[in-house]
Protein backbone atom coordinates (compact mmCIF):
# COMPACT_ATOMS: atom_id res chain seq x y z
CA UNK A 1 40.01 53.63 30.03
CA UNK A 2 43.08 55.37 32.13
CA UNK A 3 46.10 54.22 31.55
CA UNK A 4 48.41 56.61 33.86
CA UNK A 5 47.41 57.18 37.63
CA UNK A 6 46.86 60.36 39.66
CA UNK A 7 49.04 62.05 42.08
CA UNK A 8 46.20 61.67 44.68
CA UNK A 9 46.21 58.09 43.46
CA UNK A 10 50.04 57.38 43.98
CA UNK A 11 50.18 59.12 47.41
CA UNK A 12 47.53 56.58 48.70
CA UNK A 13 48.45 53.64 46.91
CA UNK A 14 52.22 54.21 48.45
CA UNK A 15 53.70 51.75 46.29
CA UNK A 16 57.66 51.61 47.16
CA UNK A 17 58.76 52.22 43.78
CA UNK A 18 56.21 55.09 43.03
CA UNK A 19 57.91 58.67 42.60
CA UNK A 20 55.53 60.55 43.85
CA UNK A 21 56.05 59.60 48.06
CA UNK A 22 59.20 60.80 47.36
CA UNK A 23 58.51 64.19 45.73
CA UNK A 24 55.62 64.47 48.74
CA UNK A 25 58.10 63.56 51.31
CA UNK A 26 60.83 66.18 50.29
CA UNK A 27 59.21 68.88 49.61
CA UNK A 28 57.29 68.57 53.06
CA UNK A 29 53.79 68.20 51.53
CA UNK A 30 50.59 68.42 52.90
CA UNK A 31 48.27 66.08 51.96
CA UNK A 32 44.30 67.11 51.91
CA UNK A 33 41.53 64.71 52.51
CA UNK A 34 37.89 65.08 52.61
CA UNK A 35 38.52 65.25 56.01
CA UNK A 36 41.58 66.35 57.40
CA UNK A 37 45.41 68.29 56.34
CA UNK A 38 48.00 65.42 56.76
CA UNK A 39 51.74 66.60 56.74
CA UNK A 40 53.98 64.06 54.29
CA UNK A 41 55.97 63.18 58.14
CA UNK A 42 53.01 61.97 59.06
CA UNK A 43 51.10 60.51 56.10
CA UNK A 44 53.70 57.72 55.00
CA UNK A 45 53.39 54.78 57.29
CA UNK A 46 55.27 51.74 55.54
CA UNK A 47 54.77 50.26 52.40
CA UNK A 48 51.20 50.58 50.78
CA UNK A 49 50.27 52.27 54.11
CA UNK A 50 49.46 55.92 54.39
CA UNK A 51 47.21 57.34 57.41
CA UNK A 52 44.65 57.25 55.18
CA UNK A 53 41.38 56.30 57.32
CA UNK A 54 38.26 54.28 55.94
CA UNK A 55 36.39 56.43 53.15
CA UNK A 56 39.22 59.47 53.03
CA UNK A 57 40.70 60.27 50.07
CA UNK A 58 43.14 62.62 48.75
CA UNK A 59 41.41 65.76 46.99
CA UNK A 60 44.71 68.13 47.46
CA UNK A 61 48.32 68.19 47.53
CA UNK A 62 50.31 71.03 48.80
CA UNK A 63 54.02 71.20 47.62
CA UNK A 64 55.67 73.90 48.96
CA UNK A 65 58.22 75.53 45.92
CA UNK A 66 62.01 74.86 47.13
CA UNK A 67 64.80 77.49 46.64
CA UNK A 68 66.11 74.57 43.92
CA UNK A 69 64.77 70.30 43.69
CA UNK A 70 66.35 67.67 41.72
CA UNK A 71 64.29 63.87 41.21
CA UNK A 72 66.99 61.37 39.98
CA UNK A 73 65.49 57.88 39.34
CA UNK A 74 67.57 54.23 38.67
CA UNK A 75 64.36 52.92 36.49
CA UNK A 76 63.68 49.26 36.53
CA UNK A 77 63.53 48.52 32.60
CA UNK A 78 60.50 46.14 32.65
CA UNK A 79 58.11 48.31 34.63
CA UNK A 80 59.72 51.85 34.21
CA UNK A 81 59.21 52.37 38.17
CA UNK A 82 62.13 53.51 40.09
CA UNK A 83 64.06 50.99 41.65
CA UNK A 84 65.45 53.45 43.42
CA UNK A 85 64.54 57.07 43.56
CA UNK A 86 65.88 60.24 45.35
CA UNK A 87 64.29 63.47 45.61
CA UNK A 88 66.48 66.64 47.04
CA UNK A 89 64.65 69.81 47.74
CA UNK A 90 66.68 72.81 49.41
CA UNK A 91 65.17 75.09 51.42
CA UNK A 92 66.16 78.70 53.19
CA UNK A 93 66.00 76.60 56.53
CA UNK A 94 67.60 72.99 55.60
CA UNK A 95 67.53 70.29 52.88
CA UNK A 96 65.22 67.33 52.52
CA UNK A 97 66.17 64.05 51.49
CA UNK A 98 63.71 61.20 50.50
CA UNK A 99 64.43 57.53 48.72
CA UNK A 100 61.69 55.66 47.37
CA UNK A 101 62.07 52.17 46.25
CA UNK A 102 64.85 50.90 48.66
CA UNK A 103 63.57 50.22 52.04
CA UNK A 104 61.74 47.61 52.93
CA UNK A 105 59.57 50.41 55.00
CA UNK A 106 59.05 52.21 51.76
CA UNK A 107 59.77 55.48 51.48
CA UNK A 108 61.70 57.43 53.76
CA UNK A 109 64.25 60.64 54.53
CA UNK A 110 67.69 60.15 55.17
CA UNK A 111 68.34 62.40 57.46
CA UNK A 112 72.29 62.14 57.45
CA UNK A 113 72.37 63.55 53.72
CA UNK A 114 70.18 66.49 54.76
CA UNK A 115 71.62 67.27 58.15
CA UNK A 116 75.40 67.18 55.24
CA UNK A 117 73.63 69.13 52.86
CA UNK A 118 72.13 71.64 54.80
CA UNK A 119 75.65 72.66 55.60
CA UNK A 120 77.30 72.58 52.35
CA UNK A 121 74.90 71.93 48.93
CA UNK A 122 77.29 70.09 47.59
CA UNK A 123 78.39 66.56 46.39
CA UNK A 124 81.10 66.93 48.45
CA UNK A 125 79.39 67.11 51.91
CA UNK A 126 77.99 63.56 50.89
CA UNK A 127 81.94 61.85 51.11
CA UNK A 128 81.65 59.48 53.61
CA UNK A 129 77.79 58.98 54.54
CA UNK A 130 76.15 55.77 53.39
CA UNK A 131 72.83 53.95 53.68
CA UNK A 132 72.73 50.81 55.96
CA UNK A 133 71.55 47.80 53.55
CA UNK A 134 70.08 46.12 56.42
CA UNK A 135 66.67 46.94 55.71
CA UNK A 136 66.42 47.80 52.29
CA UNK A 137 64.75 45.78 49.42
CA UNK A 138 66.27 43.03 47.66
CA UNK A 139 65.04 41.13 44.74
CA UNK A 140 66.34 39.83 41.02
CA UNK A 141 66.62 43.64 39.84
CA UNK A 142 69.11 44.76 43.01
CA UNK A 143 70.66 43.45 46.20
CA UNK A 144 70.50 45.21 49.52
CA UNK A 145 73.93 46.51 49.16
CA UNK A 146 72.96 47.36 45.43
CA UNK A 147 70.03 49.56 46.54
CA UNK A 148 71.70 51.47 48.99
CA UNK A 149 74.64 52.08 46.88
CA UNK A 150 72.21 53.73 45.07
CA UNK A 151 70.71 56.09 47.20
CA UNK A 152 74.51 57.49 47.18
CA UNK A 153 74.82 58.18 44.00
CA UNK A 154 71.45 59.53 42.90
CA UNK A 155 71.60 61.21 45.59
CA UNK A 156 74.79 63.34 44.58
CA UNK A 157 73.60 63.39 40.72
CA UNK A 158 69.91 65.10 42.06
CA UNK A 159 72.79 67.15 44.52
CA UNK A 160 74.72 68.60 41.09
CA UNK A 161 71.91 68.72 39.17
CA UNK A 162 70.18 71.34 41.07
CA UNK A 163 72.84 73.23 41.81
């Protein structure tokens, strides 16, 4: 009997509060199927939705290795999931950004942080931005406004942790 799940087995599950969407979304995987290459832009398509078509599944992941990458996680005691999660991965041409467990969409990039980041690594180039709660998750573990609080903050620990 398993008791922990595969990578290929998180990516297509896409759970909201899995780590692994993230990781796949900032790093700009590639996804392999027994059929096709799907890019991570493409493969995430809302929660427990991937492009995943009828009989595909994931035999391959391709992460390419960033100049530096931080995961930071707020974990949700009972279940040890992240209730919210941000990977940072910095690259010669840019920075990616990706929050699991906050949007109602599921995971996603937030494309302000990167766009700062790119231009200054830093925690400082982060002053000012913040995630709209409109839109993210909300339950008895974390508001909407508690969630994308949040994404600040891990977002500037995974920021000075890589650095």
């Amino acid at each position: 009997m398993r008791n922990r799940g595969t990578i290929g087995g998180s990516l297509a599950n896409n759970d909201p509060a899995a780590c692994y969407p993230a990781a796949a979304l900032a790093s700009g995987a590639t996804i392999v199927t027994n059929a096709r290459e799907i890019k991570a832009d493409d493969y995430f398509d809302g929660l427990f939705t991937t492009a995943l078509e009828e009989g595909e599944i994931v035999t391959q992941v391709r992460l390419p290795v960033p100049e530096v990458a931080n995961y930071q996680k707020f974990v949700q005691p009972a279940s040890r999931f992240a209730l919210v999660g941000v990977f940072v991965a910095k690259y010669a041409d840019g920075v990616r950004v990706a929050v699991t467990g906050a949007s109602e969409d599921g995971v996603f990039r937030w494309s302000e942080a990167e766009a700062a980041l790119s231009a200054n690594f830093s925690g400082d180039a982060l002053e000012g931005l913040s995630v709209d709660a409109d839109g993210m998750m909300a339950d008895i573990h974390g508001s909407k406004a508690y969630r994308a609080h949040l994404i600040g903050v891990l977002t500037k620990r995974a920021v000075a942790a890589a650095a």
